[in-house]
N, C-alpha and C. Protein backbone atom coordinates (compact mmCIF):
# COMPACT_ATOMS: atom_id res chain seq x y z
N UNK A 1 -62.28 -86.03 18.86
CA UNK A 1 -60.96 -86.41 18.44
C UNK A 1 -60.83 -86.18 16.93
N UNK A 2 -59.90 -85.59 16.28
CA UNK A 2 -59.69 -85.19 14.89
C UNK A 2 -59.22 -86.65 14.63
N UNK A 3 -59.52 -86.63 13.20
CA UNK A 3 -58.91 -87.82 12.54
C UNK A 3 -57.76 -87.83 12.01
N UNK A 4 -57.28 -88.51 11.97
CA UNK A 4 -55.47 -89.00 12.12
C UNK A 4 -54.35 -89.02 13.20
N UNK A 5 -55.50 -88.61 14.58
CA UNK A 5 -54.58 -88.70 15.42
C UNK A 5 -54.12 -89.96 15.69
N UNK A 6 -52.97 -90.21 16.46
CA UNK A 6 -52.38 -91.13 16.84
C UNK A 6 -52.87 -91.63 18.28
N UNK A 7 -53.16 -92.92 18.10
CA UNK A 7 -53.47 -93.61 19.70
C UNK A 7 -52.58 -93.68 20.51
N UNK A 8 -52.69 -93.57 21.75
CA UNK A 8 -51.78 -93.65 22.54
C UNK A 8 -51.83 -94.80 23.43
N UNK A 9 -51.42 -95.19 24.68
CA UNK A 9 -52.00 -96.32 25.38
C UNK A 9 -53.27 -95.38 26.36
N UNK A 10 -53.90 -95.45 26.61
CA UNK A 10 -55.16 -95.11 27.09
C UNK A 10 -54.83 -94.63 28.98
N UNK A 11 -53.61 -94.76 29.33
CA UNK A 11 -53.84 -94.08 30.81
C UNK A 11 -54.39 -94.79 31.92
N UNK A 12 -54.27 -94.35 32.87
CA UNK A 12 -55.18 -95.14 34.22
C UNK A 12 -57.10 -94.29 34.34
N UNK A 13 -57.81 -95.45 34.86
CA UNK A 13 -59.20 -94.45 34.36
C UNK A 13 -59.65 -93.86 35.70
N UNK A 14 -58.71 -94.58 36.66
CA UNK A 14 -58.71 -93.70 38.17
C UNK A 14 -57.59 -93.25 38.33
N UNK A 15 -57.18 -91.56 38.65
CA UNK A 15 -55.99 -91.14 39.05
C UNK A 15 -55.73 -91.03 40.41
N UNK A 16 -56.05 -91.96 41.74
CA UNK A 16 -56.01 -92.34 42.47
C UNK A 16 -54.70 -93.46 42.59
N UNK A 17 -54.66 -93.92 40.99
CA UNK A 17 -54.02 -94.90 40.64
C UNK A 17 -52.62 -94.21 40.21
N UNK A 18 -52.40 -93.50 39.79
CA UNK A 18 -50.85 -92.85 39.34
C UNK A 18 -50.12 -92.64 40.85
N UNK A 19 -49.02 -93.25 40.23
CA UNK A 19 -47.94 -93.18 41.08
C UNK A 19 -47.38 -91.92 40.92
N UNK A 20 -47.07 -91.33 42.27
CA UNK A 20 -46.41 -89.72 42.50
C UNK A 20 -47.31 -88.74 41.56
N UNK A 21 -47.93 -88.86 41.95
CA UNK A 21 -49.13 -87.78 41.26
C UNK A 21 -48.88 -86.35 41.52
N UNK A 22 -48.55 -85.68 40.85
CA UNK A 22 -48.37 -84.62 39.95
C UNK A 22 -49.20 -83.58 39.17
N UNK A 23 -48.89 -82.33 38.88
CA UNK A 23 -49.24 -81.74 37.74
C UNK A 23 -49.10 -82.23 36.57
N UNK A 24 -47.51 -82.66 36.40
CA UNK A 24 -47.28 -82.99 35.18
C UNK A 24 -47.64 -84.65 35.15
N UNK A 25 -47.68 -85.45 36.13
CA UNK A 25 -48.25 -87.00 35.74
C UNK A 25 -49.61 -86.74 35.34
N UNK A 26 -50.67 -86.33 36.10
CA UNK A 26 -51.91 -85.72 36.04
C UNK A 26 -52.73 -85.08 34.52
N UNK A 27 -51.33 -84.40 33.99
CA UNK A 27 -51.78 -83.76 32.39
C UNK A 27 -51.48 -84.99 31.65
N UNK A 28 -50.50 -85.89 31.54
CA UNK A 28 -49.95 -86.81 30.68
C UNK A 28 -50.83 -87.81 31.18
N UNK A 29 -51.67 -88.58 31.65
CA UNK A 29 -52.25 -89.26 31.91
C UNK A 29 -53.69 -88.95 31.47
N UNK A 30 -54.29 -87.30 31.61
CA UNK A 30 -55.68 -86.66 30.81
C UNK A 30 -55.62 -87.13 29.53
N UNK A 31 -54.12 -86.63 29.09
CA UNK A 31 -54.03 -86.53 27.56
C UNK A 31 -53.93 -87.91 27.04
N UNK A 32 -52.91 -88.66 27.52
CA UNK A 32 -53.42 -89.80 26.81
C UNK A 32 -54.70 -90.90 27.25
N UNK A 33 -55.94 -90.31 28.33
CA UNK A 33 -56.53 -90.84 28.30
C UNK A 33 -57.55 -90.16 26.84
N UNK A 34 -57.61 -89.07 26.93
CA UNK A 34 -58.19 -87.97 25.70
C UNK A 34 -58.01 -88.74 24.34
N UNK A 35 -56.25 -88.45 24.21
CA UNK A 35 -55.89 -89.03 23.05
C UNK A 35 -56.53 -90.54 22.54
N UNK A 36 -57.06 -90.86 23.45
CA UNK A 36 -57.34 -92.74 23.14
C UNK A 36 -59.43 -92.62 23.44
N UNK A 37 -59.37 -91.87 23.49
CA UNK A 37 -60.60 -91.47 22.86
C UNK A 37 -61.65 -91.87 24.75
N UNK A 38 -60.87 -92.06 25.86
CA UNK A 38 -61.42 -92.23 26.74
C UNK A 38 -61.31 -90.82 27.51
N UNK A 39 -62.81 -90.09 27.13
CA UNK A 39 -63.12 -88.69 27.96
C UNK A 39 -63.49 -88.46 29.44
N UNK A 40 -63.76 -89.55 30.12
CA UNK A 40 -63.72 -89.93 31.28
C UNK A 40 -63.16 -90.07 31.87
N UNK A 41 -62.71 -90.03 33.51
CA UNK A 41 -61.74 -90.57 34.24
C UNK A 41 -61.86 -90.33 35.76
N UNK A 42 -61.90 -91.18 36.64
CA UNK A 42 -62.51 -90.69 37.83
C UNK A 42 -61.09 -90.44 38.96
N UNK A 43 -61.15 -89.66 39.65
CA UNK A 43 -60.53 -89.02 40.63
C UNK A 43 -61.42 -89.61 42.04
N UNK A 44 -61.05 -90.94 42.72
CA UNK A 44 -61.48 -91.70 43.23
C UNK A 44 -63.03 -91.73 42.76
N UNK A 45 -64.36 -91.30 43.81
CA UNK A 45 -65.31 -91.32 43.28
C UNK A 45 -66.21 -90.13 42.47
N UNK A 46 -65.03 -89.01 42.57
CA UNK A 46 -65.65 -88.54 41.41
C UNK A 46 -64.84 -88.54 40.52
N UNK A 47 -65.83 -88.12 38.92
CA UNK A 47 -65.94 -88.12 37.76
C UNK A 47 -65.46 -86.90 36.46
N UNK A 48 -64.26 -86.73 36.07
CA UNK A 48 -64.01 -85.63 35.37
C UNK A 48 -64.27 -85.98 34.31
N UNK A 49 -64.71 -85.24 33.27
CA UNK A 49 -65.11 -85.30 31.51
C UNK A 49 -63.63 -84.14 30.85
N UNK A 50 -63.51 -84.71 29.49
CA UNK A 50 -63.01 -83.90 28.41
C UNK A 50 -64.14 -83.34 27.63
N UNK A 51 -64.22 -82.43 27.29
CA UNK A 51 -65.57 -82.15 26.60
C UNK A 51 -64.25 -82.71 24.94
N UNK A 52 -64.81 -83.17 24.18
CA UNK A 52 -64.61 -84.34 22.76
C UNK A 52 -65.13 -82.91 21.70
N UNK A 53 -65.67 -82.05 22.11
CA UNK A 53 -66.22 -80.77 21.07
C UNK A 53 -66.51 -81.67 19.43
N UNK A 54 -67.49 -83.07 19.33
CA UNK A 54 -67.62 -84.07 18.95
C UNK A 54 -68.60 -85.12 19.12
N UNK A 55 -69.53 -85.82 18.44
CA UNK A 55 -70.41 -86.76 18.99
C UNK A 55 -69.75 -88.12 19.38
N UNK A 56 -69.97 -88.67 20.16
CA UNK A 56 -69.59 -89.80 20.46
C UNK A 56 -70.44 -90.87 20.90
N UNK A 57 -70.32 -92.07 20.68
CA UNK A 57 -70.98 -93.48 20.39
C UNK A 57 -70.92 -93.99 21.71
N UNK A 58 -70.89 -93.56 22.60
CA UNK A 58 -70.75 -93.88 24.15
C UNK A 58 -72.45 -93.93 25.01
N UNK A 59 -72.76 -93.06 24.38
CA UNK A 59 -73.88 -93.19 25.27
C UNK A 59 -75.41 -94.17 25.22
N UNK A 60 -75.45 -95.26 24.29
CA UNK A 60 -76.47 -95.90 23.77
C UNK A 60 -76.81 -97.08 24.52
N UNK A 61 -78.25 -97.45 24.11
CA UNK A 61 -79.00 -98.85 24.95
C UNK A 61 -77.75 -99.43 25.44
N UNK A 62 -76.73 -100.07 24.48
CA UNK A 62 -76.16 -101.00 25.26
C UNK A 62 -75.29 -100.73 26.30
N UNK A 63 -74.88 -99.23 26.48
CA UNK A 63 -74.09 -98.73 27.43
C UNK A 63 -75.01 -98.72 28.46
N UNK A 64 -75.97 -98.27 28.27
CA UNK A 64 -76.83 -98.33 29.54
C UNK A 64 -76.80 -99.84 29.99
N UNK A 65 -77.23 -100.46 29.25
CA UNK A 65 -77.38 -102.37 30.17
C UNK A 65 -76.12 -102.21 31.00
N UNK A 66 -75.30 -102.25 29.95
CA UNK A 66 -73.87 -101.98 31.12
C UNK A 66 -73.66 -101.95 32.53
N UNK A 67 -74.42 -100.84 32.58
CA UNK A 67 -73.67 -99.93 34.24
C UNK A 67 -75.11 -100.31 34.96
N UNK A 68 -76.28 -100.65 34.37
CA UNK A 68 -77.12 -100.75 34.87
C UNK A 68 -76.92 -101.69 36.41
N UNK A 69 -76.98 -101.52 37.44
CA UNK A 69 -76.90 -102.27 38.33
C UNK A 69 -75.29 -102.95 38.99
N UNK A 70 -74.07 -101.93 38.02
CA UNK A 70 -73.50 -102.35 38.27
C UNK A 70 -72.23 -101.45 39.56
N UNK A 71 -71.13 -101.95 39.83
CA UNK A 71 -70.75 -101.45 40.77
C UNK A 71 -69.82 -100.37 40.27
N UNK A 72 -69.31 -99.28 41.32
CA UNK A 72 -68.73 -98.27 40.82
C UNK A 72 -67.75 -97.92 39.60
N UNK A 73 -67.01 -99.05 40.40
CA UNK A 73 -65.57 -98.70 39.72
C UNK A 73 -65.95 -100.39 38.61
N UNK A 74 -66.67 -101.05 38.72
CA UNK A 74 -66.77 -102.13 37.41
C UNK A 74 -66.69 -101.96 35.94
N UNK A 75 -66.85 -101.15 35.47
CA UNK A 75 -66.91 -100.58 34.38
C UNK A 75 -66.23 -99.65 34.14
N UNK A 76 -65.95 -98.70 33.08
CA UNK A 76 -65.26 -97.92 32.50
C UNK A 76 -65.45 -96.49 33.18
N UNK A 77 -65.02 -95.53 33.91
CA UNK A 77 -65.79 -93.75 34.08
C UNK A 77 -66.32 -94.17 33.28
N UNK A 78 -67.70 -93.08 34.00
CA UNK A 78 -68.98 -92.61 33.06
C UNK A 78 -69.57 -91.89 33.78
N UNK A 79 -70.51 -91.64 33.10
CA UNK A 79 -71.62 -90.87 33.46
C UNK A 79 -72.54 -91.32 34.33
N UNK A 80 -73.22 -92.80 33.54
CA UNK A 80 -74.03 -93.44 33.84
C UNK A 80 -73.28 -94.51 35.21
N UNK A 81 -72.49 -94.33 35.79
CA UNK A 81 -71.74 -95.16 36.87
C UNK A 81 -72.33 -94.41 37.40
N UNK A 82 -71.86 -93.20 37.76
CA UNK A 82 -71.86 -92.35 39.06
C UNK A 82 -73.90 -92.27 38.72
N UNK A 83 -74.39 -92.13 37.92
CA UNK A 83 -75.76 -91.45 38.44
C UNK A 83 -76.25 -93.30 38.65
N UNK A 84 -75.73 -94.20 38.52
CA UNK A 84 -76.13 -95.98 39.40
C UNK A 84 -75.65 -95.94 40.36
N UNK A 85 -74.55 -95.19 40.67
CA UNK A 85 -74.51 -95.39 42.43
C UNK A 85 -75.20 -94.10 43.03
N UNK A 86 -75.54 -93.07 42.45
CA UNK A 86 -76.39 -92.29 43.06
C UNK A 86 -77.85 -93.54 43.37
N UNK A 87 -78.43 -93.83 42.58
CA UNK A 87 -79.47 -94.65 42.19
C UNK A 87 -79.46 -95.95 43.40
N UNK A 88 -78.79 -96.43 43.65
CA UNK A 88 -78.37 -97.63 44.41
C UNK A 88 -78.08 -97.02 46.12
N UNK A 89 -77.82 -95.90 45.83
CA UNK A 89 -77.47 -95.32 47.50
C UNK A 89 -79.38 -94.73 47.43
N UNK A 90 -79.85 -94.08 46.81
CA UNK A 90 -81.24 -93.47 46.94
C UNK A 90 -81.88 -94.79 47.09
N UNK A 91 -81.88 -95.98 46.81
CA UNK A 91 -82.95 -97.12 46.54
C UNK A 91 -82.63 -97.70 47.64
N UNK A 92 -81.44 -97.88 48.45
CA UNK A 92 -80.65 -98.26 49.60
C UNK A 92 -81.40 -97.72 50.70
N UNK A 93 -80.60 -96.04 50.46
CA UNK A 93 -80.92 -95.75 52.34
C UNK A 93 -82.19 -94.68 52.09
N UNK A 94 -82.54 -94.95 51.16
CA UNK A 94 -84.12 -93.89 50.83
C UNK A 94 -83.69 -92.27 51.60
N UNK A 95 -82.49 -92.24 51.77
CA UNK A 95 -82.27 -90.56 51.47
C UNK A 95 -82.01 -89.71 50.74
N UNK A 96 -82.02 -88.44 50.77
CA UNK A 96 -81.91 -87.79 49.20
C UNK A 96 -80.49 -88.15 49.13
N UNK A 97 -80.03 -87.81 47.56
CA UNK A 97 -78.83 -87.61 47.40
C UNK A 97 -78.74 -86.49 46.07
N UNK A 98 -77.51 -86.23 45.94
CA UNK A 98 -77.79 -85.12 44.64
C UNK A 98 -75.99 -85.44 43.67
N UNK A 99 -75.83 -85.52 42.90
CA UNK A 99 -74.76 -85.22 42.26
C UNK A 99 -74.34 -83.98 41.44
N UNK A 100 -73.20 -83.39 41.90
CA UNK A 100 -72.86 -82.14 42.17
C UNK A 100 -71.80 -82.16 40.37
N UNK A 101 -71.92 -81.38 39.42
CA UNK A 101 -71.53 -81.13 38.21
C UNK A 101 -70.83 -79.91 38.46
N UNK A 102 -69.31 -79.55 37.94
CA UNK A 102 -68.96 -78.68 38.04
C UNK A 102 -67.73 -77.99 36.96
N UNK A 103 -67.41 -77.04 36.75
CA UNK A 103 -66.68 -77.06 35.84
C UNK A 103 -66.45 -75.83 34.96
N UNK A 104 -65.41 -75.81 33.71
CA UNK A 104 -65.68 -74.21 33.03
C UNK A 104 -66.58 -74.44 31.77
N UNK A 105 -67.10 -73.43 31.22
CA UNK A 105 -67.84 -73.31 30.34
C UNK A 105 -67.54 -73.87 29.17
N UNK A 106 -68.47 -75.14 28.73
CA UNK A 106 -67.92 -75.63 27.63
C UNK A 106 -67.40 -77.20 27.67
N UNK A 107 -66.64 -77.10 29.45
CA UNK A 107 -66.23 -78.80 29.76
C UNK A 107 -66.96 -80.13 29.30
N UNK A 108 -68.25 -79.58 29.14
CA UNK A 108 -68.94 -81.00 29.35
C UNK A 108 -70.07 -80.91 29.91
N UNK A 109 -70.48 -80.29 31.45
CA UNK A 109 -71.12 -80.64 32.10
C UNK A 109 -72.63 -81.11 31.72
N UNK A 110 -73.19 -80.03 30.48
CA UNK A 110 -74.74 -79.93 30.24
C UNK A 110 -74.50 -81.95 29.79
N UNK A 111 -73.89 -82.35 28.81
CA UNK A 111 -73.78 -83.45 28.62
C UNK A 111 -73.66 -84.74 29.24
N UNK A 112 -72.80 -84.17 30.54
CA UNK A 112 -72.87 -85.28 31.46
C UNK A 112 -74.08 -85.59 32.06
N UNK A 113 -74.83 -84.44 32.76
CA UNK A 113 -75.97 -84.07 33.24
C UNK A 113 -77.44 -84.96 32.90
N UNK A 114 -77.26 -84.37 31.37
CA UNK A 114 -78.63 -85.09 30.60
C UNK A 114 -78.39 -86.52 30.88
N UNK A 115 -77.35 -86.91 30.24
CA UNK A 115 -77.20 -88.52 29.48
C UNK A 115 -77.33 -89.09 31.59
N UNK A 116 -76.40 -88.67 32.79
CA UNK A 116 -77.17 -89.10 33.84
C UNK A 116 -78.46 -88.82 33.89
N UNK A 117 -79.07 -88.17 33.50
CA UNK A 117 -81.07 -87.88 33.94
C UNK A 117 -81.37 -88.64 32.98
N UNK A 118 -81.32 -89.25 31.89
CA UNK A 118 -82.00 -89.67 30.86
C UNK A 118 -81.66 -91.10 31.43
N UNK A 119 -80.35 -92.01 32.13
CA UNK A 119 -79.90 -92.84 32.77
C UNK A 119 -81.18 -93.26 34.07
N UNK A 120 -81.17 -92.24 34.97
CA UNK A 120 -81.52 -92.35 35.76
C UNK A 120 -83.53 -92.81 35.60
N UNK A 121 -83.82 -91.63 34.48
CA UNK A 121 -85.08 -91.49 34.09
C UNK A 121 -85.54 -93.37 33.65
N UNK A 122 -84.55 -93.71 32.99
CA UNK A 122 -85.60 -94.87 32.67
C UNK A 122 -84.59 -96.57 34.15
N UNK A 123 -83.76 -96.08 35.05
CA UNK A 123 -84.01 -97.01 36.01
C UNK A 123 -85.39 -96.87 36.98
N UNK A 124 -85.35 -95.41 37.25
CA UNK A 124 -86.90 -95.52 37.68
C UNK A 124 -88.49 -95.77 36.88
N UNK A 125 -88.06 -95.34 35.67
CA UNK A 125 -89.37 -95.68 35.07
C UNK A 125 -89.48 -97.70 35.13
N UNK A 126 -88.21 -98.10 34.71
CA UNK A 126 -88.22 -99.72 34.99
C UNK A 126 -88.76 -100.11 36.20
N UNK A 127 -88.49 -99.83 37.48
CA UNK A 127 -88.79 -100.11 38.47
C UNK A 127 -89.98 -99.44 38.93
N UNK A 128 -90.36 -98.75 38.80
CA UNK A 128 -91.67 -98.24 39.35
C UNK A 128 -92.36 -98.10 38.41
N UNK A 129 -92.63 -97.95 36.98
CA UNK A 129 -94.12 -98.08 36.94
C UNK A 129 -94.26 -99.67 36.08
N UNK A 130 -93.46 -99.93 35.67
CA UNK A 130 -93.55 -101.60 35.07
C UNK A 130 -93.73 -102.91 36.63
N UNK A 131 -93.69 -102.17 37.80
CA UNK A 131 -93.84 -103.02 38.73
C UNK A 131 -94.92 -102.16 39.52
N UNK A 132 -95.14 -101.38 39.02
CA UNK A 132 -96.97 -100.77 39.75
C UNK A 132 -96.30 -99.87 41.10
N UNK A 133 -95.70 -99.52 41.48
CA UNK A 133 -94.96 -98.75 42.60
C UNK A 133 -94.80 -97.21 42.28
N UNK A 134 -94.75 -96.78 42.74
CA UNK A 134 -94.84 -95.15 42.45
C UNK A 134 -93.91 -94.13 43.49
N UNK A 135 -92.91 -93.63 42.93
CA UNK A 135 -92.02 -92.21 43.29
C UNK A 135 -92.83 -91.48 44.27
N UNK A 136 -93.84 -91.27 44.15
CA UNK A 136 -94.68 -90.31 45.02
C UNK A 136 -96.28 -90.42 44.59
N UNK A 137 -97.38 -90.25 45.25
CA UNK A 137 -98.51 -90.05 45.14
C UNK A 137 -99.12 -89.37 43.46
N UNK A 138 -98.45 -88.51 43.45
CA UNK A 138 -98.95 -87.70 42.32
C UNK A 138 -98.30 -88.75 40.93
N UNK A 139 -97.65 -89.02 40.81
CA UNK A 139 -97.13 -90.27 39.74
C UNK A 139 -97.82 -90.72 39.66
N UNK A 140 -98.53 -91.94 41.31
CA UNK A 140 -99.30 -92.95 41.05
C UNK A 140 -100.40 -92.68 40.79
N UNK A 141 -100.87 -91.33 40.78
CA UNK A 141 -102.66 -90.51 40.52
C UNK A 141 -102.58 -90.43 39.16
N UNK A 142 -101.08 -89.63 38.61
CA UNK A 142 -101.12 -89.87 36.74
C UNK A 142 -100.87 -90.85 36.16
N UNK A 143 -100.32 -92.12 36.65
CA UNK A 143 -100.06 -93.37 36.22
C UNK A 143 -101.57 -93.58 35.94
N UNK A 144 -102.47 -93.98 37.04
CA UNK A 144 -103.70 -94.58 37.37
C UNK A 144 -104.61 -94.11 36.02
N UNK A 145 -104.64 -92.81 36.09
CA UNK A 145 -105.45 -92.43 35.07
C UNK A 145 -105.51 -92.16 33.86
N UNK A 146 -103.88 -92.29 33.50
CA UNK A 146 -103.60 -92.19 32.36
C UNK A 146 -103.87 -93.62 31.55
N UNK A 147 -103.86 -94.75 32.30
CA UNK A 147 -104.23 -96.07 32.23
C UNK A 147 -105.77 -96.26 31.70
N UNK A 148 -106.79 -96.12 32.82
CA UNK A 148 -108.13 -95.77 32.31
C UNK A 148 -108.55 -94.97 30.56
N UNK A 149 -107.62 -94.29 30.65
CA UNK A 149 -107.67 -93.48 29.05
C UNK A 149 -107.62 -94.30 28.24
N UNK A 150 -106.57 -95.37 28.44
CA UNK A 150 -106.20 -95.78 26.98
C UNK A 150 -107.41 -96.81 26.18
């Protein structure tokens, strides 16, 4: 977001939620979610990004506590929502699941991507190796011995 823009009111953060949904409700609702500095916005359960071409203060420890454990739509779009209910359906029904990133060059995606794997990376590191449990065999063979080393 350049500086001096003007805030707007911030939009609905599900467009599930706009009434008579539209092209043109659809752009005016991006933009002033954009404009108000919210790059997120989910289209029931999935997740569209603005790429911000910009760093932003969104993604840190305390955002993570956040969503950690929490339910879909409880919190704000994110990143870290959708890769906790990936997380919560995999820990659930122990089947795979995958979340599907898509988009034009430049949107966002590499960003969304990481900050979910880096999300995801330390709910499993919390739960499995601070509670002795292991992802798969070969974890618990480099856990084990990397232990003995120290």
């Amino acid at each position: 977001m350049k500086a001096g823009r003007r805030k707007m009111p911030e939009g609905l953060p599900d467009f599930t939620q706009v009434d008579n949904l539209t092209l043109d409700t659809f752009i005016l609702n991006l933009k002033m979610r954009y404009e108000s500095e919210q790059i997120y916005s989910y289209i029931g359960e999935s997740l569209i990004a603005v790429n911000p071409y910009e760093e932003m203060k969104i993604f840190g420890d305390d955002v993570i506590e956040t969503y950690k454990g929490s339910e879909l739509f409880q919190n704000a779009p994110h990143p870290f929502s959708i890769a906790d209910a990936a997380y919560q359906l995999v820990t659930k029904t122990r089947d795979d699941h995958c979340i599907v990133a898509t988009g034009e060059s430049g949107s966002g995606k590499e960003c969304s991507n990481a900050v979910s794997i880096d999300f995801l990376s330390l709910k499993f590191f919390d739960k499995f190796y601070n509670t002795g449990e292991s992802i798969c065999p070969m974890v618990q063979f480099g856990t084990k011995h990397s232990q003995t080393l120290k």
